[in-house]
Protein backbone atom coordinates (compact mmCIF):
# COMPACT_ATOMS: atom_id res chain seq x y z
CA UNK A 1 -15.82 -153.20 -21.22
CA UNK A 2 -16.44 -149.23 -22.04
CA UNK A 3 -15.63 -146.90 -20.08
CA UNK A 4 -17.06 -143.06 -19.90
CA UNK A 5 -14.67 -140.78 -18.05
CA UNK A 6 -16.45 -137.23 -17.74
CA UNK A 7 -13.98 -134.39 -16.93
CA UNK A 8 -12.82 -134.01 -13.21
CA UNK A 9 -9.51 -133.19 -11.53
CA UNK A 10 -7.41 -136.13 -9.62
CA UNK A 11 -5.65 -134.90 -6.57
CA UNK A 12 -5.25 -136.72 -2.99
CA UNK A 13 -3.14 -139.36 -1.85
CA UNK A 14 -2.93 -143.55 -3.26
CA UNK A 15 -0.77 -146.27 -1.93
CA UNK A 16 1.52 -147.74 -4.95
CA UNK A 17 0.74 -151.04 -6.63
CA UNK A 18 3.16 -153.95 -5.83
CA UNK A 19 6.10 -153.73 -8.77
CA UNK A 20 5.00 -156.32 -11.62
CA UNK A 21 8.38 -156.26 -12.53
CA UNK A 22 9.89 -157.37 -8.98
CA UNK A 23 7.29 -159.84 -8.33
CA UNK A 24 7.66 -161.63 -11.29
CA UNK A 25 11.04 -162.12 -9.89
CA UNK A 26 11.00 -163.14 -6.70
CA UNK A 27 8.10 -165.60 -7.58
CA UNK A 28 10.22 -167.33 -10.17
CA UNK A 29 13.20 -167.32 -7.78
CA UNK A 30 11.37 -168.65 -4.95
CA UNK A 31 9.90 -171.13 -7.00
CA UNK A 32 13.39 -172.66 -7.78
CA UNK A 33 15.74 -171.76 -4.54
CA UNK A 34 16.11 -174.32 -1.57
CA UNK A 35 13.44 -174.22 1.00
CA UNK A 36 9.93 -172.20 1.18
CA UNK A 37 9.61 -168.36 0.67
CA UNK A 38 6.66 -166.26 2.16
CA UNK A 39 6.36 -163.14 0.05
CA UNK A 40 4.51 -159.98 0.67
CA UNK A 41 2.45 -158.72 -2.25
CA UNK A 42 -1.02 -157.05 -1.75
CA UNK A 43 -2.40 -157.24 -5.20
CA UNK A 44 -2.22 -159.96 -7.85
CA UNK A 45 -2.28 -159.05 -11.99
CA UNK A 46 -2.62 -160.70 -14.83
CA UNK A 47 1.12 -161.10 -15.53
CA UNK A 48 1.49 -162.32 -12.01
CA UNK A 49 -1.46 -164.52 -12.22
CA UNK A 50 0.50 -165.89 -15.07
CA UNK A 51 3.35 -166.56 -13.59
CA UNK A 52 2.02 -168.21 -10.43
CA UNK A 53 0.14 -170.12 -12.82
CA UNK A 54 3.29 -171.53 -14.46
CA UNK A 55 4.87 -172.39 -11.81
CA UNK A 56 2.50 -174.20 -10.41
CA UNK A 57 2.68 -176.25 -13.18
CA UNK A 58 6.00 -177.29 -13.30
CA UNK A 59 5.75 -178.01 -9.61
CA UNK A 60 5.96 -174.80 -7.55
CA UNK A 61 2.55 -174.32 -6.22
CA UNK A 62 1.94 -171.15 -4.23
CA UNK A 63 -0.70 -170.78 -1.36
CA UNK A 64 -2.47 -167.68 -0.59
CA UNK A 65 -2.06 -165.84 2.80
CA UNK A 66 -3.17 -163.28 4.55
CA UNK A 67 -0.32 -160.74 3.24
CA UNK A 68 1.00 -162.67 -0.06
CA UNK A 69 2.06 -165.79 -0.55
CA UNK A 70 3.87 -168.80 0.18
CA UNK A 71 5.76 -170.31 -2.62
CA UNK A 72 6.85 -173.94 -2.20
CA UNK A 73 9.50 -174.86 -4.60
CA UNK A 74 10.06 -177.62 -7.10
CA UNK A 75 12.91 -179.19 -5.04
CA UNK A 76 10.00 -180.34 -3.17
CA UNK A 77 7.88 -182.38 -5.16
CA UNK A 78 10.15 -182.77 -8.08
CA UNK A 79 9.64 -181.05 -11.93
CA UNK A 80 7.10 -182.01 -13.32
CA UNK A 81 7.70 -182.61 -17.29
CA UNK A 82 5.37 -182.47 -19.86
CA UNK A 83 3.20 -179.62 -18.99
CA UNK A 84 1.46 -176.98 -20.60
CA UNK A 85 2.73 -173.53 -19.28
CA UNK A 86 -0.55 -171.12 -20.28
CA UNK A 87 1.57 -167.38 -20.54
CA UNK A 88 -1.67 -165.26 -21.17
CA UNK A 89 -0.23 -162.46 -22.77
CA UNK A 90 2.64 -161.95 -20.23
CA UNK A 91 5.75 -161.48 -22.26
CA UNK A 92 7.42 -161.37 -18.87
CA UNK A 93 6.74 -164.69 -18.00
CA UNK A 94 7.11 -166.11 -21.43
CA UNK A 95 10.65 -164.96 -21.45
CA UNK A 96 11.76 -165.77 -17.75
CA UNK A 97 10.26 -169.00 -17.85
CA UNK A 98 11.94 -169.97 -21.16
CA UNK A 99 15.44 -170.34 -20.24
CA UNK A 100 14.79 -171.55 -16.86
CA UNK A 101 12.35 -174.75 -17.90
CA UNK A 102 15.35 -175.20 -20.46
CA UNK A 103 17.43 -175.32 -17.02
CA UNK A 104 15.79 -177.47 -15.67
CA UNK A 105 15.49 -180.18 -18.14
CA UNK A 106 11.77 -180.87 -18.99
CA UNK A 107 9.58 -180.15 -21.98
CA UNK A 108 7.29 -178.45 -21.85
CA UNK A 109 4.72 -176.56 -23.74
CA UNK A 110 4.22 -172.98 -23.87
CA UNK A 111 0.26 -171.60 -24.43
CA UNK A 112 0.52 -167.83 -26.03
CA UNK A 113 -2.41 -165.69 -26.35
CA UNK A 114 -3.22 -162.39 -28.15
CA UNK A 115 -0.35 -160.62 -29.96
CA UNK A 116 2.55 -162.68 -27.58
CA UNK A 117 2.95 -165.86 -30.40
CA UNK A 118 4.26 -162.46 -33.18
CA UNK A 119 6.39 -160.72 -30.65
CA UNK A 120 9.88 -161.30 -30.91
CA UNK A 121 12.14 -164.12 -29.22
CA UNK A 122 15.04 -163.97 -31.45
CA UNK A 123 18.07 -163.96 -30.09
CA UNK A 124 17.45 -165.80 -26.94
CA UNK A 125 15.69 -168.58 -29.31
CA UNK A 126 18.83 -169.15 -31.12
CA UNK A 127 21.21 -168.61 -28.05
CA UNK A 128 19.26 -171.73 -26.33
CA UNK A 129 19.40 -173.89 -29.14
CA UNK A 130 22.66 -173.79 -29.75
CA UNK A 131 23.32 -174.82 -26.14
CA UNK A 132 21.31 -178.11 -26.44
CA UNK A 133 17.94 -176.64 -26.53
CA UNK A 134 15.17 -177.51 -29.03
CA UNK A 135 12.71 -175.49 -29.73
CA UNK A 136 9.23 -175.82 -31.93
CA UNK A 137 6.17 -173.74 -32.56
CA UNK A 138 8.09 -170.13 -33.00
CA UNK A 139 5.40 -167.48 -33.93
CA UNK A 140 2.30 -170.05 -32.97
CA UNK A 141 0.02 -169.71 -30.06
CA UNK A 142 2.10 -173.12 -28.33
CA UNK A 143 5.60 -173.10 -28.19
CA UNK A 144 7.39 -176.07 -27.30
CA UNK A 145 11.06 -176.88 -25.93
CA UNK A 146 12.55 -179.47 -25.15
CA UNK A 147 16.66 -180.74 -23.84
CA UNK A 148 18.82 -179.42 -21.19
CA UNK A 149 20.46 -176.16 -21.22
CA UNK A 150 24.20 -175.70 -21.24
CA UNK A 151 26.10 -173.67 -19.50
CA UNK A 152 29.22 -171.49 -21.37
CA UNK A 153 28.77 -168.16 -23.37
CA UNK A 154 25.72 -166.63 -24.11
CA UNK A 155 25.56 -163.45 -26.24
CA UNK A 156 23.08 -160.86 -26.77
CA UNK A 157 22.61 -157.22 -28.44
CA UNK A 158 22.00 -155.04 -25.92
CA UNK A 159 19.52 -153.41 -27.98
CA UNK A 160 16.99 -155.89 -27.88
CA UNK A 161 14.75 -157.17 -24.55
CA UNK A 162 16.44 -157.03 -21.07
CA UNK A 163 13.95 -159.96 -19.89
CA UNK A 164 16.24 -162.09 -21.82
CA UNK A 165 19.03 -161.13 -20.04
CA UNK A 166 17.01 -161.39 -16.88
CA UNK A 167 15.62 -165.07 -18.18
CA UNK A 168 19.14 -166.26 -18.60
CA UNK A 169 20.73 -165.13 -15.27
CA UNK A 170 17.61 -166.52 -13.53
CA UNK A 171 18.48 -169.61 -15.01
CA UNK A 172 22.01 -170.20 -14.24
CA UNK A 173 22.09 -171.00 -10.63
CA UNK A 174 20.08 -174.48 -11.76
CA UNK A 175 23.11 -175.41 -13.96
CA UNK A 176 25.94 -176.94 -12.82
CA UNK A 177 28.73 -175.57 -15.34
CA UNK A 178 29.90 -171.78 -15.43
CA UNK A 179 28.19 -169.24 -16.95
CA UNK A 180 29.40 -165.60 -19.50
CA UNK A 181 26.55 -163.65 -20.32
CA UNK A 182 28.01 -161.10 -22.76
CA UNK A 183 25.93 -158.02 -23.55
CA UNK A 184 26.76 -155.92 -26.98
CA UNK A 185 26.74 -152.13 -25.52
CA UNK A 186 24.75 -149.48 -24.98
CA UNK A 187 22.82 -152.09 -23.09
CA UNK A 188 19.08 -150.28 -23.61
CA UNK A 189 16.73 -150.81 -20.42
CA UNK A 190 19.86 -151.64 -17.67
CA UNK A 191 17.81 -150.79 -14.60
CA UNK A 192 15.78 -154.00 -15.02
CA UNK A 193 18.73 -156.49 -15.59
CA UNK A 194 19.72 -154.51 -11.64
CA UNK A 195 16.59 -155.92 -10.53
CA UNK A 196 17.18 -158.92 -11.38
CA UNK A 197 20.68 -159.23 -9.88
CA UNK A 198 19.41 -157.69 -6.95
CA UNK A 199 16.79 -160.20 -6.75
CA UNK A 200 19.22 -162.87 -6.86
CA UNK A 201 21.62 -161.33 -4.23
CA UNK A 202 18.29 -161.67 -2.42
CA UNK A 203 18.61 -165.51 -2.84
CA UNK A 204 21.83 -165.90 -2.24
CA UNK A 205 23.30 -165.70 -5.61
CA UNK A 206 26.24 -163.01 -6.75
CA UNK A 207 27.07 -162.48 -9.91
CA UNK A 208 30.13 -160.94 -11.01
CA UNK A 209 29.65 -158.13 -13.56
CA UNK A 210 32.38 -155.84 -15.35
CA UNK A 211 32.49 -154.77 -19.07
CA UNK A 212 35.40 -156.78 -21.81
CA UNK A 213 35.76 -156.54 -25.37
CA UNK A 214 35.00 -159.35 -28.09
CA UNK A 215 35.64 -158.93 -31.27
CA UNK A 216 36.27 -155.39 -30.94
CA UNK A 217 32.88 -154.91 -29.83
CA UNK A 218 32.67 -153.68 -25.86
CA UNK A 219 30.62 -155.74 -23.91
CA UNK A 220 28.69 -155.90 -20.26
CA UNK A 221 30.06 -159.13 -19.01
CA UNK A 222 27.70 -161.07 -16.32
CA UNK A 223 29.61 -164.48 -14.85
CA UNK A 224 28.27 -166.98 -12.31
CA UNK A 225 30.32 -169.57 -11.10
CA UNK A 226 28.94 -173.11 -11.07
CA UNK A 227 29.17 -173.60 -7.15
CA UNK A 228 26.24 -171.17 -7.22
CA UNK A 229 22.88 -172.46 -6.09
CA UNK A 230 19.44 -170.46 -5.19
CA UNK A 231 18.66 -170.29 -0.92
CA UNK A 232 15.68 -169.09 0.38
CA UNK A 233 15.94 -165.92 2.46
CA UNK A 234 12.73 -166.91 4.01
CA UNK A 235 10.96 -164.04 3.44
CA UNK A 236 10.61 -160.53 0.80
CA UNK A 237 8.57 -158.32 -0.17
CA UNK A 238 7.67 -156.30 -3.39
CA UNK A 239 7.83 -153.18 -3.50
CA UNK A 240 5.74 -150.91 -4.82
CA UNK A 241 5.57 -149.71 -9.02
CA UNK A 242 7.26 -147.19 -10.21
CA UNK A 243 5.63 -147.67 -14.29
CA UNK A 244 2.08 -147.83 -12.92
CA UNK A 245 2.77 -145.02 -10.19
CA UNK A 246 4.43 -143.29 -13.49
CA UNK A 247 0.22 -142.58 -14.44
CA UNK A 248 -0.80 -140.60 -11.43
CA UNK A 249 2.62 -138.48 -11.47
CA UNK A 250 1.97 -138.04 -15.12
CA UNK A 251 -2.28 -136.66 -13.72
CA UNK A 252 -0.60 -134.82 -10.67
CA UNK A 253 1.57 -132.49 -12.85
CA UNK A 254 -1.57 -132.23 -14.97
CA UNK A 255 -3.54 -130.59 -11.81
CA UNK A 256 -3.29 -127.90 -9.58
CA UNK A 257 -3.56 -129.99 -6.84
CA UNK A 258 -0.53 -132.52 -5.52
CA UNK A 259 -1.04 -136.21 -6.00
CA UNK A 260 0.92 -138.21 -3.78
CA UNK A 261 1.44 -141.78 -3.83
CA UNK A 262 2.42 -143.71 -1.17
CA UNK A 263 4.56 -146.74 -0.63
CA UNK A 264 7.31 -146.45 -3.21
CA UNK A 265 10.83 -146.95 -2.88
CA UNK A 266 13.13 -144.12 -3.26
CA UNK A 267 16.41 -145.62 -3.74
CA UNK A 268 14.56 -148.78 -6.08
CA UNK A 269 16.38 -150.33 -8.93
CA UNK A 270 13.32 -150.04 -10.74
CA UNK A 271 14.48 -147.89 -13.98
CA UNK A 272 11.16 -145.97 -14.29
CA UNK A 273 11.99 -144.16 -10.78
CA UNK A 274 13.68 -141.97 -13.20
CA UNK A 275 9.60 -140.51 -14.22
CA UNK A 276 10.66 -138.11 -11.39
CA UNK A 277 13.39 -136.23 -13.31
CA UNK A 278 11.69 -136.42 -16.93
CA UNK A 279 8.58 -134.75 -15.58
CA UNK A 280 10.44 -132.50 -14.06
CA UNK A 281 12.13 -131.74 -16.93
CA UNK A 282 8.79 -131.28 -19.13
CA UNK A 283 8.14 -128.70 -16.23
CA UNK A 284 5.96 -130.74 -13.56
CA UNK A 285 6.93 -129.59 -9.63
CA UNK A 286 7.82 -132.78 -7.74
CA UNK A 287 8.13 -133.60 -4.33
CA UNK A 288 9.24 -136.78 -2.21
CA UNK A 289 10.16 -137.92 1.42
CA UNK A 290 10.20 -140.93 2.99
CA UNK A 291 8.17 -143.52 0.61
CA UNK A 292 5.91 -140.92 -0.35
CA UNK A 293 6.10 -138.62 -4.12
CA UNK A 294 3.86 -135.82 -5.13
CA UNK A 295 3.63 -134.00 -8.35
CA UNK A 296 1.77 -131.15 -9.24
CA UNK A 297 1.39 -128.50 -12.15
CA UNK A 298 3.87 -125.68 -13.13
CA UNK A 299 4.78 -124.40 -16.39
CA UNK A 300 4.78 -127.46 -18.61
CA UNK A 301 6.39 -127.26 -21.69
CA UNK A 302 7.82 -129.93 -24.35
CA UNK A 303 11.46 -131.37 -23.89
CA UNK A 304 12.94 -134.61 -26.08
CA UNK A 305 13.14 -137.71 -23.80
CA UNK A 306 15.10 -140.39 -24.74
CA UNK A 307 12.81 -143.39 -23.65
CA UNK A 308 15.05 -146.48 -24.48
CA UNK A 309 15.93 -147.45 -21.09
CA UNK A 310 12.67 -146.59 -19.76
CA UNK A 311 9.89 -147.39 -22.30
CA UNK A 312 7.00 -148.18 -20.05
CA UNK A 313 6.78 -144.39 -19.09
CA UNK A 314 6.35 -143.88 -22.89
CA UNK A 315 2.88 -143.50 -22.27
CA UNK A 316 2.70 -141.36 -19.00
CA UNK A 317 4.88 -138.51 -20.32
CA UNK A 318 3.01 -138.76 -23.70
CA UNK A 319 -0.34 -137.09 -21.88
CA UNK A 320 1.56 -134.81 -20.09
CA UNK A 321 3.54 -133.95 -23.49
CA UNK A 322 -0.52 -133.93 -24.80
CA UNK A 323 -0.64 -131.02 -22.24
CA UNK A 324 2.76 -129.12 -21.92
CA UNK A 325 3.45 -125.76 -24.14
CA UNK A 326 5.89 -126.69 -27.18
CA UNK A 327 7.10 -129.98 -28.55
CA UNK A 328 7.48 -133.16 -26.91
CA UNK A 329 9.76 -136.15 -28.29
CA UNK A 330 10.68 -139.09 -26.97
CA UNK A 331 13.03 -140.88 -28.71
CA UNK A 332 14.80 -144.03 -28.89
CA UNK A 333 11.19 -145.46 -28.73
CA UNK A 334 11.91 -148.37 -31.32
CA UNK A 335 10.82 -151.19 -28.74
CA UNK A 336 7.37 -149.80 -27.85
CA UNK A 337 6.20 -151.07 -31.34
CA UNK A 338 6.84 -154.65 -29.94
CA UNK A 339 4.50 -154.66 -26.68
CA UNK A 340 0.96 -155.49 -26.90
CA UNK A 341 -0.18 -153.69 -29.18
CA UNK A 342 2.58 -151.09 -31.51
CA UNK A 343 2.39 -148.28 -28.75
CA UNK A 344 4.16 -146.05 -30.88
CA UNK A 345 1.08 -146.02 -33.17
CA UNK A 346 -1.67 -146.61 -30.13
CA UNK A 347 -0.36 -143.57 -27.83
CA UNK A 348 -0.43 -141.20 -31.48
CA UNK A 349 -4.09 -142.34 -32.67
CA UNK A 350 -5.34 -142.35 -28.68
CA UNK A 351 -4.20 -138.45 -28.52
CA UNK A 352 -5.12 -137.40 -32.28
CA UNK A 353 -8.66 -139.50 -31.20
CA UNK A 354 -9.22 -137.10 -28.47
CA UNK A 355 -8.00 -133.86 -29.77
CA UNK A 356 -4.03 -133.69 -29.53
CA UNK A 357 -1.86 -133.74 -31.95
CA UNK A 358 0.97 -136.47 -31.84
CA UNK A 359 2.71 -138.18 -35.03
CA UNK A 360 5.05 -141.05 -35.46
CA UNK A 361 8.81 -139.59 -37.10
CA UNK A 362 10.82 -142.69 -37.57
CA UNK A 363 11.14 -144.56 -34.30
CA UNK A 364 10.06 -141.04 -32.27
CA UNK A 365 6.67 -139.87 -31.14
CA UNK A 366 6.42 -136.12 -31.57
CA UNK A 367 3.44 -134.18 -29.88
CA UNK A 368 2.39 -130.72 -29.79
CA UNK A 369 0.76 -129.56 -26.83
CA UNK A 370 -2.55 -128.01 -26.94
CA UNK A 371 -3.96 -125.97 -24.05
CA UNK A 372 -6.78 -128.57 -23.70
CA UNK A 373 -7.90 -131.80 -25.29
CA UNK A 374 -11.94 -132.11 -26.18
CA UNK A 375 -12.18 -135.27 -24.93
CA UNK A 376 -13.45 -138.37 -27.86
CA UNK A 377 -13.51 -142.08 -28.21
CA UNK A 378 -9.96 -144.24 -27.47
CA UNK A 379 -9.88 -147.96 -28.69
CA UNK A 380 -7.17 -149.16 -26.00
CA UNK A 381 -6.46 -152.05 -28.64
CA UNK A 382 -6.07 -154.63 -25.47
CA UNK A 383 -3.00 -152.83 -24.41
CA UNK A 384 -3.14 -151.81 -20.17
CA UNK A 385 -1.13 -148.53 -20.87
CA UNK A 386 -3.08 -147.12 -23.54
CA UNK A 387 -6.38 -147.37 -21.82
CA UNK A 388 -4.46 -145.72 -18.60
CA UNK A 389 -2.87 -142.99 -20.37
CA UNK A 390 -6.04 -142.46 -22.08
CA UNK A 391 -7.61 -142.34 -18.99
CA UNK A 392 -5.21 -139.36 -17.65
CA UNK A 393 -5.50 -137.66 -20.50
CA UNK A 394 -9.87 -137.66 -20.40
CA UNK A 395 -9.77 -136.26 -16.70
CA UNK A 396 -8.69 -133.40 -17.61
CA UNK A 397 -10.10 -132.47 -21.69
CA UNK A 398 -12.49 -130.27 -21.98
CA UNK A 399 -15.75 -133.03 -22.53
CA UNK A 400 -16.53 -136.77 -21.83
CA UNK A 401 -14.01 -139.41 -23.37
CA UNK A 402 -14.72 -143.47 -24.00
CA UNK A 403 -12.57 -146.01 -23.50
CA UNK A 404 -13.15 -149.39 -25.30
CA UNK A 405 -11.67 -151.99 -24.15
CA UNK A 406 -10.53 -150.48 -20.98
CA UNK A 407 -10.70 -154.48 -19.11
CA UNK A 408 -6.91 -154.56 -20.42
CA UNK A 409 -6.03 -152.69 -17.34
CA UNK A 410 -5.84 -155.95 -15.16
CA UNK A 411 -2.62 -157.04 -17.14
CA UNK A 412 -0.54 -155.09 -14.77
CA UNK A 413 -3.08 -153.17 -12.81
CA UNK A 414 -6.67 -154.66 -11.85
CA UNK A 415 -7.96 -151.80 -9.55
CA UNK A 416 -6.91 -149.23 -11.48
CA UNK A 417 -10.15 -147.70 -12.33
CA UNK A 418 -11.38 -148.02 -8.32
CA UNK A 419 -7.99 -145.91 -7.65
CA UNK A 420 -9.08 -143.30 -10.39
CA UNK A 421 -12.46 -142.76 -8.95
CA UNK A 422 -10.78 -142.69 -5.30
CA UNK A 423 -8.44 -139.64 -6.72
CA UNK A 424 -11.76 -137.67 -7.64
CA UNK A 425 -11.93 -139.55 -11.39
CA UNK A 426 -15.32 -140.01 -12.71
CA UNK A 427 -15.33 -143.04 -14.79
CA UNK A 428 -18.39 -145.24 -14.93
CA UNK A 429 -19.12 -148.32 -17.05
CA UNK A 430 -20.65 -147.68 -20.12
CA UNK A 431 -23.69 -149.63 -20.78
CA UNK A 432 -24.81 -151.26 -24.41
């Protein structure tokens, strides 16, 4: 699908999609805890679809209701072994689900699609296999383990995905042996391994987490004793997304006009909360009460960003940076060549295509703000936040832009072009 975005401000007022990133969570957790969960969630993705999916699967179905779902867990009907998991392109639940089917025991199959089969699993691949885990298909579209996870030491580099982290601690309450997660500092991306123990705090589980030294290397230590098991609390909700809300911040400080969105939590673990400081830094005036954040214009101009802990507002602050007086740079933006498509290179070419100027330096983006883009054709290149920053960045250039391939936007965000056109966007399916 095409889409043609003609120039027009965005400005009003939109509630805040429910957090991919905390749903994911709570789904696999109430999948696997004691008794049934009923979970508040207004909108479904793809990644969520995913997971649900999954879970189903192995045993966990989940019924619709009128505000969520009800997730009944395995301990009802037993694992089922032998399945084939289909992932989509949801790295999430690729990597959550990994270490907790290795929990539980059965093999299963895992069905990639698009660029998840190349994206990186090492070191959480080797870490399960040396605690009893086996492991075939690496780098194909089906990925198969097999054996029954261990409990002891884990370690990881803190410089590579939190999710494994997160898969790992999810895990543990299934096992019945003690658990060390060890974590090489600077641990990059720290506010999502919070969700996740804050999620299972939610269910009952407390892990114990402090900082030691091995091998002269300092380490975040994460422990969970053996006596700890998964309970239902019954009921939860997710809360709304601070990555996705990250976009219409990003087109508020781009406007004269306040945009204000709705529903999000102020004190959330979620690291991309922190899109409130960086545009203010690059200049943007923001301003939040209870549940509610605006942004608006005021004298943009380029800062460096370090983006390591928060690399899915990469793309946000790029358009704004598109936009802002001076130099922007984020930095520390190694990682975003490993998402769905090498977003270093995607959120460059989607700016130079519609007439910014942006280059890769090593592992930074660097873009010098022009008073106006002209607007031009973007190939989102199947990745959701390229064809929404793109979209930011058209409503406000100077002529029409195209996006191709702009369906990619149901990965994390399926009504994301209604929301658009309810801000004032004009965007409008472009026919063959």
């Amino acid at each position: 699908m095409n889409i043609l975005i003609e120039p027009h401000q965005l400005s009003g007022s939109i509630a805040a999609m429910p957090s991919k990133s905390v749903a994911h969570r709570l789904l696999i957790l109430s999948g696997l805890c004691s008794g049934i969960t009923d979970i508040a969630c207004t909108s479904f993705s793809d990644d969520i679809a995913a997971t649900l999916r999954c879970l189903k699967a192995l045993g966990a179905p989940a019924m619709r209701t009128r505000f969520g779902v009800r997730m009944v867990p395995v301990t009802v009907g037993g694992v089922r072994t032998g399945r084939t998991l289909d992932v989509g392109e949801s790295g999430s639940t690729l990597r959550f689900l990994l270490p907790v089917v290795a929990a539980l025991g059965c093999k299963a199959t895992f069905a990639l699609h698009g660029r998840l089969p190349k994206r990186p699993l090492s070191p959480l691949d080797q870490q399960l296999c040396e605690h009893g885990i086996e492991l075939s298909g690496l780098g194909t579209p089906d990925l198969s383990v097999s054996g029954q996870l261990s409990g002891g030491r884990f370690v990881l580099p803190g410089s590579v995905s939190s999710q494994y982290v997160s898969g790992l601690l999810m895990a543990t309450p299934l096992l019945d042996e003690d658990v060390e997660i060890l974590v090489r500092e600077p641990v990059e991306s720290k506010g999502y391994i919070k969700l996740t123990l804050d999620a299972l705090a939610n269910f009952g589980v407390e892990v114990a987490c402090d900082t030691t030294t091995v091998d002269d290397v300092r380490c975040r230590r994460y422990a969970l004793s053996a006596d700890q098991h998964l309970s239902s609390p019954r009921t939860c909700e997710v809360e709304g997304d601070w990555s996705n809300a990250g976009f219409w911040l990003g087109a508020g400080a781009l406007g004269s006009e306040p945009l204000c969105i709705t529903g999000l939590n102020l004190s959330s673990g979620q690291g991309d909360r922190a899109i409130m400081a960086a545009l203010s830094l690059l200049g943007a005036r923001i301003g939040r009460s209870s549940g509610i954040v605006a942004a608006s214009r005021d004298n943009l101009r380029g800062r460096t960003i370090n983006v390591s802990d928060i690399p899915d507002l990469a793309a946000p602050l790029a358009a704004v940076g598109a936009y802002a007086q001076g130099t922007t740079r984020l930095c520390g933006a190694r990682r975003l060549r490993l998402k769905e498509s090498d977003r270093l290179a995607t959120i460059c070419n989607a700016i130079c295509a519609l007439g910014g100027k942006a280059e890769v330096v090593s592992d930074d983006l660097v873009i010098e703000g022009v008073p106006q883009l002209c607007g031009g054709t973007v190939d989102a290149c199947n990745d959701h936040r390229i064809a929404m920053m793109a979209a930011i960045c058209a409503a406000y250039a100077s002529g029409p832009s195209v996006i191709v391939g702009a369906e990619c936007v149901t990965k994390s965000y399926p009504t994301f072009f209604e929301d658009f056109r309810a801000l004032g966007g004009i965007a409008r399916e472009q026919k063959d």
